[in-house]
Protein backbone atom coordinates (compact mmCIF):
# COMPACT_ATOMS: atom_id res chain seq x y z
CA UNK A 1 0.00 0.00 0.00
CA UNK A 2 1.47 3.70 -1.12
CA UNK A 3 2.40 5.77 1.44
CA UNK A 4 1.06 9.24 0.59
CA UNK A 5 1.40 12.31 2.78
CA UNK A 6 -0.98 15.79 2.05
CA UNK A 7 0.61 18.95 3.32
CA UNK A 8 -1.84 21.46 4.20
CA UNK A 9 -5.81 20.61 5.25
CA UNK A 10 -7.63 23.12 3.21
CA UNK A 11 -9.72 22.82 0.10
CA UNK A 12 -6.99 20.79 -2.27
CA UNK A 13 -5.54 19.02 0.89
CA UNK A 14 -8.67 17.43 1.96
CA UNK A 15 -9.80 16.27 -1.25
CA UNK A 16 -6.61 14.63 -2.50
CA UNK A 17 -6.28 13.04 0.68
CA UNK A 18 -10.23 11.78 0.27
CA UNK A 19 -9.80 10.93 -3.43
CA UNK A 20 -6.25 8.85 -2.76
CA UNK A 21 -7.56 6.93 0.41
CA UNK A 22 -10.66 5.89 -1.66
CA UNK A 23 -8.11 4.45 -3.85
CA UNK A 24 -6.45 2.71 -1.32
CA UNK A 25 -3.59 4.58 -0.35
CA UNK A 26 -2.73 5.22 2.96
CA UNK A 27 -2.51 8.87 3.54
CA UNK A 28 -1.50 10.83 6.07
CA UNK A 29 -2.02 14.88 6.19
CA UNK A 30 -0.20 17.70 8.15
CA UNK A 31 -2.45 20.96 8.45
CA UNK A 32 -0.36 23.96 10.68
CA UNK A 33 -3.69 24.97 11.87
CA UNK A 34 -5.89 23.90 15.22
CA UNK A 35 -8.24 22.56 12.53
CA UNK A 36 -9.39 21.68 8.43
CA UNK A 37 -10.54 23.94 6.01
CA UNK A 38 -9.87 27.33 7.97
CA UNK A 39 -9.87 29.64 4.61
CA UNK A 40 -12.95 27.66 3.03
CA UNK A 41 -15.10 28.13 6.33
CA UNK A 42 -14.41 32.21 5.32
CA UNK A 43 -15.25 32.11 1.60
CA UNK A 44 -18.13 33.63 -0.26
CA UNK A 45 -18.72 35.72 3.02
CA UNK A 46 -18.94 32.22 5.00
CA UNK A 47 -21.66 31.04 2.62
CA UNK A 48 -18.24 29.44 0.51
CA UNK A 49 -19.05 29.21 -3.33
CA UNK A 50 -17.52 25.86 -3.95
CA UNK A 51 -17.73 26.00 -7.30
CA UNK A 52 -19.41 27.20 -10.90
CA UNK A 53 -21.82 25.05 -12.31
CA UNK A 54 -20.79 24.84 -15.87
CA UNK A 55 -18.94 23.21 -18.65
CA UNK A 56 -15.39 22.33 -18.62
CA UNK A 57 -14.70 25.20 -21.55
CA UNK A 58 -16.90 27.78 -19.41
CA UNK A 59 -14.14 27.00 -16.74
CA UNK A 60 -10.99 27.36 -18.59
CA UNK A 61 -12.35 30.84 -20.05
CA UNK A 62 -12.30 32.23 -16.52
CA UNK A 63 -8.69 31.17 -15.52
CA UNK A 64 -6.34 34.51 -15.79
CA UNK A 65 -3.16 32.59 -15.64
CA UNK A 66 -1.97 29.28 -17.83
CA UNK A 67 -5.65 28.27 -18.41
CA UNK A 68 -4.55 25.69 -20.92
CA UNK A 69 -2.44 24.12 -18.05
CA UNK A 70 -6.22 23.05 -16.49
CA UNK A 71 -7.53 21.44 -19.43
CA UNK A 72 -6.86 17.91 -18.19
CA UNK A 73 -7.68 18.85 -14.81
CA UNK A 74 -11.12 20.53 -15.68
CA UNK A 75 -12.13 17.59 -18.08
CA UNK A 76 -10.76 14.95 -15.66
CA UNK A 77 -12.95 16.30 -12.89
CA UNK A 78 -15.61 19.34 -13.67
CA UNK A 79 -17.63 21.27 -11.44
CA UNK A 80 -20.39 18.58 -11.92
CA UNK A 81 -17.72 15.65 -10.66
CA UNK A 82 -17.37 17.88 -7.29
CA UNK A 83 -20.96 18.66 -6.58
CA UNK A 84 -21.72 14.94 -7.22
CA UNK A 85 -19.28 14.14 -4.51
CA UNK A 86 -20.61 16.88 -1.73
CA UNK A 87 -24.46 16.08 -2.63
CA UNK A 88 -22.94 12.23 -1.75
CA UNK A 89 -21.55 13.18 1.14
CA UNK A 90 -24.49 15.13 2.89
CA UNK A 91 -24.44 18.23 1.37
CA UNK A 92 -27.16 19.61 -0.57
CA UNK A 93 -26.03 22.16 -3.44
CA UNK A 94 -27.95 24.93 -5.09
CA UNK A 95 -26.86 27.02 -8.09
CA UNK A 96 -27.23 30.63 -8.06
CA UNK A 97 -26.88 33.90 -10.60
CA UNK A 98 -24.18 33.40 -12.61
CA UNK A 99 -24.07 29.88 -11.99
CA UNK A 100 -22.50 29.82 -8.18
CA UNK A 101 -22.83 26.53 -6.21
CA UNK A 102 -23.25 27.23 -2.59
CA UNK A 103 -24.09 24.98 0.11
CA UNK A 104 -28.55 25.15 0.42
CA UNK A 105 -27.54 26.37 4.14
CA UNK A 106 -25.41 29.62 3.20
CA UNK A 107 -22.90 27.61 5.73
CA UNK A 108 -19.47 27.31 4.47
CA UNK A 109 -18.84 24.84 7.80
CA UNK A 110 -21.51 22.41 5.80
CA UNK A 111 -19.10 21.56 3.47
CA UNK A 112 -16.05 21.06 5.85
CA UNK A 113 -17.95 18.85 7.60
CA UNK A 114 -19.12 17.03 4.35
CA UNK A 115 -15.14 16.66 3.45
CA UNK A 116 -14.40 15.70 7.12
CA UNK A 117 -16.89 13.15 7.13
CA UNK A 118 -15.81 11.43 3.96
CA UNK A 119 -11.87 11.72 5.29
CA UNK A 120 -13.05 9.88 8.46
CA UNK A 121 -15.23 7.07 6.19
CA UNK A 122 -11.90 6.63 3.78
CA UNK A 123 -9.31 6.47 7.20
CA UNK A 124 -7.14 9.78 6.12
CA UNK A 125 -4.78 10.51 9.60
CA UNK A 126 -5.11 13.98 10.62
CA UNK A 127 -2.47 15.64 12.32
CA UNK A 128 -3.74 19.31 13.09
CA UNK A 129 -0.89 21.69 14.94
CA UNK A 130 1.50 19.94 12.94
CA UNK A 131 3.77 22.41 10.90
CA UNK A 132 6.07 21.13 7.87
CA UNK A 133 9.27 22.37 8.25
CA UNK A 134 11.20 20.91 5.01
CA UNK A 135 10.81 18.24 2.58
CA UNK A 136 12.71 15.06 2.05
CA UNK A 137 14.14 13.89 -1.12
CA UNK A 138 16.74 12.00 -2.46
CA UNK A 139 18.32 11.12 -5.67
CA UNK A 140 15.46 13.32 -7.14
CA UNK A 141 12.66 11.83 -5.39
CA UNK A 142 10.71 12.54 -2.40
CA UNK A 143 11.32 10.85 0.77
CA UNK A 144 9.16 12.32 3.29
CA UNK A 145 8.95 15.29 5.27
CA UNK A 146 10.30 16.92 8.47
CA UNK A 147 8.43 19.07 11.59
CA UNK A 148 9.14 22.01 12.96
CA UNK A 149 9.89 19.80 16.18
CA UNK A 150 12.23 17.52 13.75
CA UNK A 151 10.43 14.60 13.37
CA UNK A 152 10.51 13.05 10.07
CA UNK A 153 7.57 11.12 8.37
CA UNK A 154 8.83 9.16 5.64
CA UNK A 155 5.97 8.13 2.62
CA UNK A 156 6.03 7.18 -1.18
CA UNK A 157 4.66 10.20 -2.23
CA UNK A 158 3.81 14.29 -1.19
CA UNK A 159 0.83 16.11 -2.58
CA UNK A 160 1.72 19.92 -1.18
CA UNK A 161 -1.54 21.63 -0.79
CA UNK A 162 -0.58 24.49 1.17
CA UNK A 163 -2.13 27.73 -0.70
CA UNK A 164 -0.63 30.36 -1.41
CA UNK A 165 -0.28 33.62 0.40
CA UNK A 166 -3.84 35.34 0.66
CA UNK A 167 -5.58 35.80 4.05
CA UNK A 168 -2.27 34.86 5.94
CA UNK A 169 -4.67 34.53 9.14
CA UNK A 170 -5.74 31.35 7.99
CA UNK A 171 -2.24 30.19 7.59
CA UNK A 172 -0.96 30.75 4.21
CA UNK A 173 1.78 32.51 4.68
CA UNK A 174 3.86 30.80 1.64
CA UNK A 175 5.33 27.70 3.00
CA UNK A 176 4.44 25.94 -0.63
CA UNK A 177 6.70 28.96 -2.54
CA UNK A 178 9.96 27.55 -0.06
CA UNK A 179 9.39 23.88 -0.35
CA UNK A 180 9.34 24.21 -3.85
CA UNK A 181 12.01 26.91 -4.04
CA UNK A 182 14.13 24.45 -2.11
CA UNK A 183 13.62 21.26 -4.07
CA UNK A 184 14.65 23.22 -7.49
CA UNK A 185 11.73 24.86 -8.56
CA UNK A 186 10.35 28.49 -9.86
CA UNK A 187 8.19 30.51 -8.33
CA UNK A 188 6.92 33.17 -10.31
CA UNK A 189 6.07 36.35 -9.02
CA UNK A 190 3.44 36.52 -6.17
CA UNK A 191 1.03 39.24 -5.74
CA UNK A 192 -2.55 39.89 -4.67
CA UNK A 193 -5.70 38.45 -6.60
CA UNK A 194 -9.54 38.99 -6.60
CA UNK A 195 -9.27 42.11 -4.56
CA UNK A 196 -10.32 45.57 -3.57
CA UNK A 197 -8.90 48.21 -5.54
CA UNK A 198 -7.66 51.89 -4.85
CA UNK A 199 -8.94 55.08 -6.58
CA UNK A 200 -7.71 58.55 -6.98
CA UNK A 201 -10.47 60.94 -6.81
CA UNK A 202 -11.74 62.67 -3.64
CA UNK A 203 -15.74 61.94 -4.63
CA UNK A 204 -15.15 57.99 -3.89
CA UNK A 205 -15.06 58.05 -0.54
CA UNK A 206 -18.05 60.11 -0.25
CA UNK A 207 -20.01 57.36 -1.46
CA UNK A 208 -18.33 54.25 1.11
CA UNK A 209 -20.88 52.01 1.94
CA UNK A 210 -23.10 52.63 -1.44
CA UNK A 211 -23.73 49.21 -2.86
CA UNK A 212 -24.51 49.29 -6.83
CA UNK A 213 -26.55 46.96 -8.86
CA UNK A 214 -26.36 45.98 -12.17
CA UNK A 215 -23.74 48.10 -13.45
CA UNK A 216 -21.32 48.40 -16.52
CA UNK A 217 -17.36 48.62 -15.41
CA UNK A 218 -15.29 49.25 -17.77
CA UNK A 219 -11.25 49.99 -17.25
CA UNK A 220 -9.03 51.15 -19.97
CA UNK A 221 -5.13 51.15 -20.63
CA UNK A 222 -5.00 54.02 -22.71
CA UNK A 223 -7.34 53.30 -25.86
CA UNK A 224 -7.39 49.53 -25.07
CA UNK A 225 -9.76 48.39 -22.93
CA UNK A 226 -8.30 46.03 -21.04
CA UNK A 227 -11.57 44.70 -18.67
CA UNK A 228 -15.42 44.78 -19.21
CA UNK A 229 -18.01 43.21 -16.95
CA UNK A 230 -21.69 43.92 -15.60
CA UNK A 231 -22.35 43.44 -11.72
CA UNK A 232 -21.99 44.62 -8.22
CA UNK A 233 -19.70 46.39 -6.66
CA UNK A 234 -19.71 48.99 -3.80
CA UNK A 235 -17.36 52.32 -3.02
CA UNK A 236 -15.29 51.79 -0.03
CA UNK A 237 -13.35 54.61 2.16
CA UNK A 238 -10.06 53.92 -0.23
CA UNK A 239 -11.83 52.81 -3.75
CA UNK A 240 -13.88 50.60 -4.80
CA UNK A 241 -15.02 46.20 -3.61
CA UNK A 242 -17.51 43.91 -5.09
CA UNK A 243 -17.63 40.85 -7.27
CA UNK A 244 -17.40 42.98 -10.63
CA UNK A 245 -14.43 44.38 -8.52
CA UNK A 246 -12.34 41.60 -7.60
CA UNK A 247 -12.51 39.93 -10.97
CA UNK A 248 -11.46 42.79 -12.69
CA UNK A 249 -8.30 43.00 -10.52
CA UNK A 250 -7.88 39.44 -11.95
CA UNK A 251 -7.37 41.13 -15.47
CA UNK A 252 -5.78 44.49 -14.46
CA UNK A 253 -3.82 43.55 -11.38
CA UNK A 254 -0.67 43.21 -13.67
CA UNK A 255 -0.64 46.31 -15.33
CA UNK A 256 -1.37 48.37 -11.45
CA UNK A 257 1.70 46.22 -9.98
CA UNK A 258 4.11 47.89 -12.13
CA UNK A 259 2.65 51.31 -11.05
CA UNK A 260 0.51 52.27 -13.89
CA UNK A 261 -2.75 54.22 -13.35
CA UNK A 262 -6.10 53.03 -15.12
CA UNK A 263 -9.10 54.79 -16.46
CA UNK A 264 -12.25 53.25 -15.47
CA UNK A 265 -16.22 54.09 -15.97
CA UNK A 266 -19.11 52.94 -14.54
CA UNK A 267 -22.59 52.96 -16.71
CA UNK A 268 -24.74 53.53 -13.75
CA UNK A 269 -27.87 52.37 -16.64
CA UNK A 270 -26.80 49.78 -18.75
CA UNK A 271 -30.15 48.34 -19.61
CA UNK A 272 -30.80 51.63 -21.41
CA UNK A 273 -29.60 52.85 -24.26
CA UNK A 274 -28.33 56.37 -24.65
CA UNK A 275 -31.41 57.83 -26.37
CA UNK A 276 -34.21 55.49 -24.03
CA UNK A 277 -31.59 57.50 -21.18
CA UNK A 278 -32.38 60.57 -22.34
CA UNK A 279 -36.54 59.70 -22.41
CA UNK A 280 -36.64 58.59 -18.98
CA UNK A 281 -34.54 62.32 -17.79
CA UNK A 282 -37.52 63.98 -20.09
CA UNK A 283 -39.77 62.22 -17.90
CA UNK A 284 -39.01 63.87 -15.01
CA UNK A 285 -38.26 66.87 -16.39
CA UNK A 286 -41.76 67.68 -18.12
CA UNK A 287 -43.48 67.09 -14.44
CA UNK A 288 -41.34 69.67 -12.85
CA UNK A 289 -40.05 72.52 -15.47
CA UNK A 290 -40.03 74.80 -12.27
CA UNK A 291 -37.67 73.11 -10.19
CA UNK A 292 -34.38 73.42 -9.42
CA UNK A 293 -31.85 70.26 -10.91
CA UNK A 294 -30.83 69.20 -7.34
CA UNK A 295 -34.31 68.55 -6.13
CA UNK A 296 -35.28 66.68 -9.62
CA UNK A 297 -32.78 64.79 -10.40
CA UNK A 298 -31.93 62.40 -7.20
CA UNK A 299 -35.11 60.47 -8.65
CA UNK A 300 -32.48 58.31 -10.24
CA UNK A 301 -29.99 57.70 -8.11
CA UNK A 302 -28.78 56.90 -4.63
CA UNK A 303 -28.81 59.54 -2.06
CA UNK A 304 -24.90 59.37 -1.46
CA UNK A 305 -24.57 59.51 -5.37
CA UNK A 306 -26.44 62.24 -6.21
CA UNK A 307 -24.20 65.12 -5.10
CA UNK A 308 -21.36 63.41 -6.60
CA UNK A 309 -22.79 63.34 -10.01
CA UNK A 310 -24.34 66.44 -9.81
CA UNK A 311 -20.81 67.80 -8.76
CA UNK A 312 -19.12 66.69 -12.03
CA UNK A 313 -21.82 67.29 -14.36
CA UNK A 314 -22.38 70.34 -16.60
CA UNK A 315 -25.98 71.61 -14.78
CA UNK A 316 -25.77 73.68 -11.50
CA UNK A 317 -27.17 72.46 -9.11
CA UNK A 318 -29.72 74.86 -8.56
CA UNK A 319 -30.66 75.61 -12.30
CA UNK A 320 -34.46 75.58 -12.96
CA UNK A 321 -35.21 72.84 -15.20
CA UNK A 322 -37.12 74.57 -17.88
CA UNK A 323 -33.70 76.58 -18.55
CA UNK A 324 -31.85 73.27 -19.16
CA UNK A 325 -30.84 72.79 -22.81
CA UNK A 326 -30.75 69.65 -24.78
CA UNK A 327 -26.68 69.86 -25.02
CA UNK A 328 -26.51 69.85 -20.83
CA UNK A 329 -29.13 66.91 -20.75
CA UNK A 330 -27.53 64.63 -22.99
CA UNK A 331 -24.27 65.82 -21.42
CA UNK A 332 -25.63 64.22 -17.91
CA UNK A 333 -26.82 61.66 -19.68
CA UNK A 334 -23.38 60.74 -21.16
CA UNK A 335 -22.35 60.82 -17.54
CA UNK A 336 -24.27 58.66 -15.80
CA UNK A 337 -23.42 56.21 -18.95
CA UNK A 338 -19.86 56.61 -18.12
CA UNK A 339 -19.19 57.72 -14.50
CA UNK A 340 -15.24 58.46 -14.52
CA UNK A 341 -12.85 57.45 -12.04
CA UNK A 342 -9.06 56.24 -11.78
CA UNK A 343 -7.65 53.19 -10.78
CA UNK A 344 -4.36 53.82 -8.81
CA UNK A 345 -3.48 50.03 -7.22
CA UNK A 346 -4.21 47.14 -5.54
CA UNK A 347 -5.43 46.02 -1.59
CA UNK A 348 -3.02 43.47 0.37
CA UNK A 349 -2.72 40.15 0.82
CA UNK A 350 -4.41 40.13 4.00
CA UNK A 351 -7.50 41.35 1.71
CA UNK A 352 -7.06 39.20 -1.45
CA UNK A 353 -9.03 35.94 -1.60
CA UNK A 354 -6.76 34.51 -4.24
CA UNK A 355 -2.82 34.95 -4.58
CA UNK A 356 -1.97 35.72 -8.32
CA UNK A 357 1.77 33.73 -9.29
CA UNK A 358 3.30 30.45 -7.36
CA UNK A 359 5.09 27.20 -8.90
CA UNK A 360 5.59 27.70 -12.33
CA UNK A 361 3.50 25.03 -14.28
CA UNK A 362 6.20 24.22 -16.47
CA UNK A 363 7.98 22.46 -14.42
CA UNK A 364 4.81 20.55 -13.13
CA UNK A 365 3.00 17.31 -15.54
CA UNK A 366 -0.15 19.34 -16.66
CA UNK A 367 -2.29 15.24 -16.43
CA UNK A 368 -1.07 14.56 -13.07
CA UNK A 369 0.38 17.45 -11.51
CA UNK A 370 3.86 15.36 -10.29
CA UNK A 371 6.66 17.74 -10.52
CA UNK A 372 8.92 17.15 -13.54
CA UNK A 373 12.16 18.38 -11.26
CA UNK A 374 11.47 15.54 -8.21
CA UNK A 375 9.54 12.00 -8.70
CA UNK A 376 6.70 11.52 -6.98
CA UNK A 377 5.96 14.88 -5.77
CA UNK A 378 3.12 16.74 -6.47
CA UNK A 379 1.97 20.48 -6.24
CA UNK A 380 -1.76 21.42 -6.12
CA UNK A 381 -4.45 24.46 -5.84
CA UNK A 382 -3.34 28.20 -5.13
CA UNK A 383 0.30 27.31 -4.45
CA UNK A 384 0.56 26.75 -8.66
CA UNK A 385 0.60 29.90 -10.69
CA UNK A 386 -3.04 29.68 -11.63
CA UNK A 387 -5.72 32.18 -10.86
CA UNK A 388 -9.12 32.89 -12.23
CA UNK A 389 -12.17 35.60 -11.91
CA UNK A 390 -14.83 35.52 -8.95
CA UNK A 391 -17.49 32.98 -9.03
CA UNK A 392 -16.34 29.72 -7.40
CA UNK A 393 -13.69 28.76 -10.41
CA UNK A 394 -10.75 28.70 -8.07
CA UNK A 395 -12.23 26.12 -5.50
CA UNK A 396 -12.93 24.32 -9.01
CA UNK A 397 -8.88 24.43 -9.60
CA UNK A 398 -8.06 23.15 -6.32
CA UNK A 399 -10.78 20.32 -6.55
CA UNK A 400 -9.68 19.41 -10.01
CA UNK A 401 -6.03 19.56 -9.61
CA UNK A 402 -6.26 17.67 -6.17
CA UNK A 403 -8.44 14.62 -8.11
CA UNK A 404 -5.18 14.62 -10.32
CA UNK A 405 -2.47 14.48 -7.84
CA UNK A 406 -4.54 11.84 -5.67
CA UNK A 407 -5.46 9.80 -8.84
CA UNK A 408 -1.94 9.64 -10.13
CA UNK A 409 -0.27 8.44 -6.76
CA UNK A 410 -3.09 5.55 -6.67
CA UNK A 411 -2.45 4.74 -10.15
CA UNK A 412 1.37 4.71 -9.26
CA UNK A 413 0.44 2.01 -6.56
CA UNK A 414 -1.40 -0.52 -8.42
CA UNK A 415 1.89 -0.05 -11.45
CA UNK A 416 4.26 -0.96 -8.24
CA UNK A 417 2.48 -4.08 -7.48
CA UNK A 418 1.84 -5.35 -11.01
């Protein structure tokens, strides 16, 4: 029977170690932490979006970084392969807008306790508060590994599953970069992922806390445009958070990291055209022609917003609306279709959800994720250089990549014994 050892007990941990017990391996796994699945129990705002209900190609669109890397994984186990598994295991699914899986409770611990259970049924050994310190090899394969308290665990093969460097609370504070550093690997650059981003302008922070539906982003690297997407987001007391947010740092993050500053605009009414726009403003208009534009106006927007746009508009404030001219409508109405803004950086790690970077997938087997530097060790989830947008795809790369790794070293094990 193969010997395998998992290093780290989150999302990719646990399920390799599930997948290559079920197999018949026996597997032992080292999580750092007092207990399993400390960043999952945090996703999705605790609710955890475990995955995206779609097809395989659906997936690899949404991967930023070496998508074509994950085609094996994605078509070797999809989104449909994982929520099979949870439903299996006691945990009912349901599939949201834009095709997010969450657990039916909106409790992230639900599916923790649906991979605990199945690592109990399967006989995985769990050793929580149990830190890796280095790992093992020799003659180009890996031996084992060895504590921080120097004990050494010796085993056929090592799946490291030890994320990357987001949320550092729950323990990923990059021990997966210096393993793999060590044993003769690259590590491209590591920054930030799927997080908040910081603004220039003075009017942003007048509007923290304002939550926005349904809107058009759109950021632009000179004339390129270099991100579109329609969503939510919300202004924050440094920029700007949200779903439509954090993905877009996804695409933009690596033009922001070498200091460049973006131009971004929000249609605040992107189910209507420019001209239907302009009907519903004449709307409100022809009821009030002796008003003033402030108390007209806030009709269609937020209270915190209103000021703001009336602020960088071309009507005062306190102009009478049957002295507005058609060039100062559509003017506003150009506005509100692209509310301007500037995109100055990135949050921290301690804010991303994903870390952008890690082990460089060339040097890993794309079918079975087994390093091509050191035999029968394997890399897994955030601690490769993969990323992808908001909406439960990067639990689907750890899932997928994990069934890979766990699959291979139980394949390895029935070759030995033929």
């Amino acid at each position: 029977m193969n010997k395998v050892i998992v290093v780290g007990g989150g999302a990719a941990g646990m399920l390799a170690s599930i997948i290559a017990a079920k197999n018949g391996c026996a597997v032992t796994l080292f999580e750092k932490n007092e207990k399993l699945g400390k960043k999952i129990y945090i996703t999705g705002k605790g609710r955890c979006n475990v995955t995206n209900n779609c097809d395989p190609e659906e997936l690899l669109h949404a991967v930023v970084s070496n998508p074509k890397f994950l085609y094996s994984a994605f078509y070797s186990f999809s989104s449909q392969d994982m929520m099979q598994l949870l439903e299996d295991a006691g945990v009912p699914l349901k599939t949201e807008r834009g095709n997010r899986v969450f657990p039916v409770s909106d409790h992230s611990s639900d599916i923790i306790h649906g991979l605990e259970r199945l690592m109990r049924k399967y006989r995985v050994q769990i050793h929580l508060r149990s830190e890796v310190k280095n790992l093992l090899t020799e003659n180009g394969i890996v031996t084992g590994i060895q504590l921080t308290d120097n004990k050494v665990s010796t085993a056929d093969a090592v799946i490291v599953a030890t994320g990357g460097l987001s949320y550092p609370t729950t323990g990923s504070t990059g021990d997966g970069y210096r393993f793999a550093a060590e044993t003769g690997h690259t590590v491209t650059e590591c920054m930030p992922s799927l997080v908040p981003l910081t603004t220039k302008e003075a009017y942003i922070p007048l509007m923290k806390g304002l939550s926005l539906r349904n809107v058009e982003l759109t950021v632009k690297r000179g004339k390129k445009t270099v991100y579109q997407d329609f969503g939510e987001m919300m202004f924050t007391h440094f920029g700007i958070t949200g779903p439509l947010v954090l993905s877009a740092s996804a695409r933009i993050g690596k033009f922001l990291q070498k200091g460049e500053e973006l131009d971004a605009y929000l249609d605040l009414k992107p189910a209507l055209s420019h001209e239907q726009l302009d009907d519903r403003i004449l709307r409100e208009f022809s009821s009030t022609q002796n008003k003033q534009f402030k108390n007209v106006i806030g009709v269609l927007f937020p209270s915190s917003l209103t000021p703001v746009i009336i602020g960088l508009g071309p009507i005062p404030e306190d102009k009478v609306i049957h002295d507005i001219s058609r060039e100062e409508r559509m003017a506003f109405g150009s506005l509100i279709k692209s509310f301007p803004f500037t995109i100055t950086g990135l949050g921290g790690f301690s804010e991303a959800v994903i870390t952008r970077g890690g082990v460089s997938v060339r040097e890993i087997q794309p079918g079975t994720m087994e390093s091509k530097k050191i035999k029968n060790l394997y890399f897994i989830g955030e601690v490769l250089d993969l990323d992808a947008v908001t909406g439960g795809y990067n639990l689907q790369i750890a899932w997928s990549t994990a069934y890979l790794a766990a699959t291979d070293v139980c394949r390895n094990k029935q070759e030995d014994t033929q």
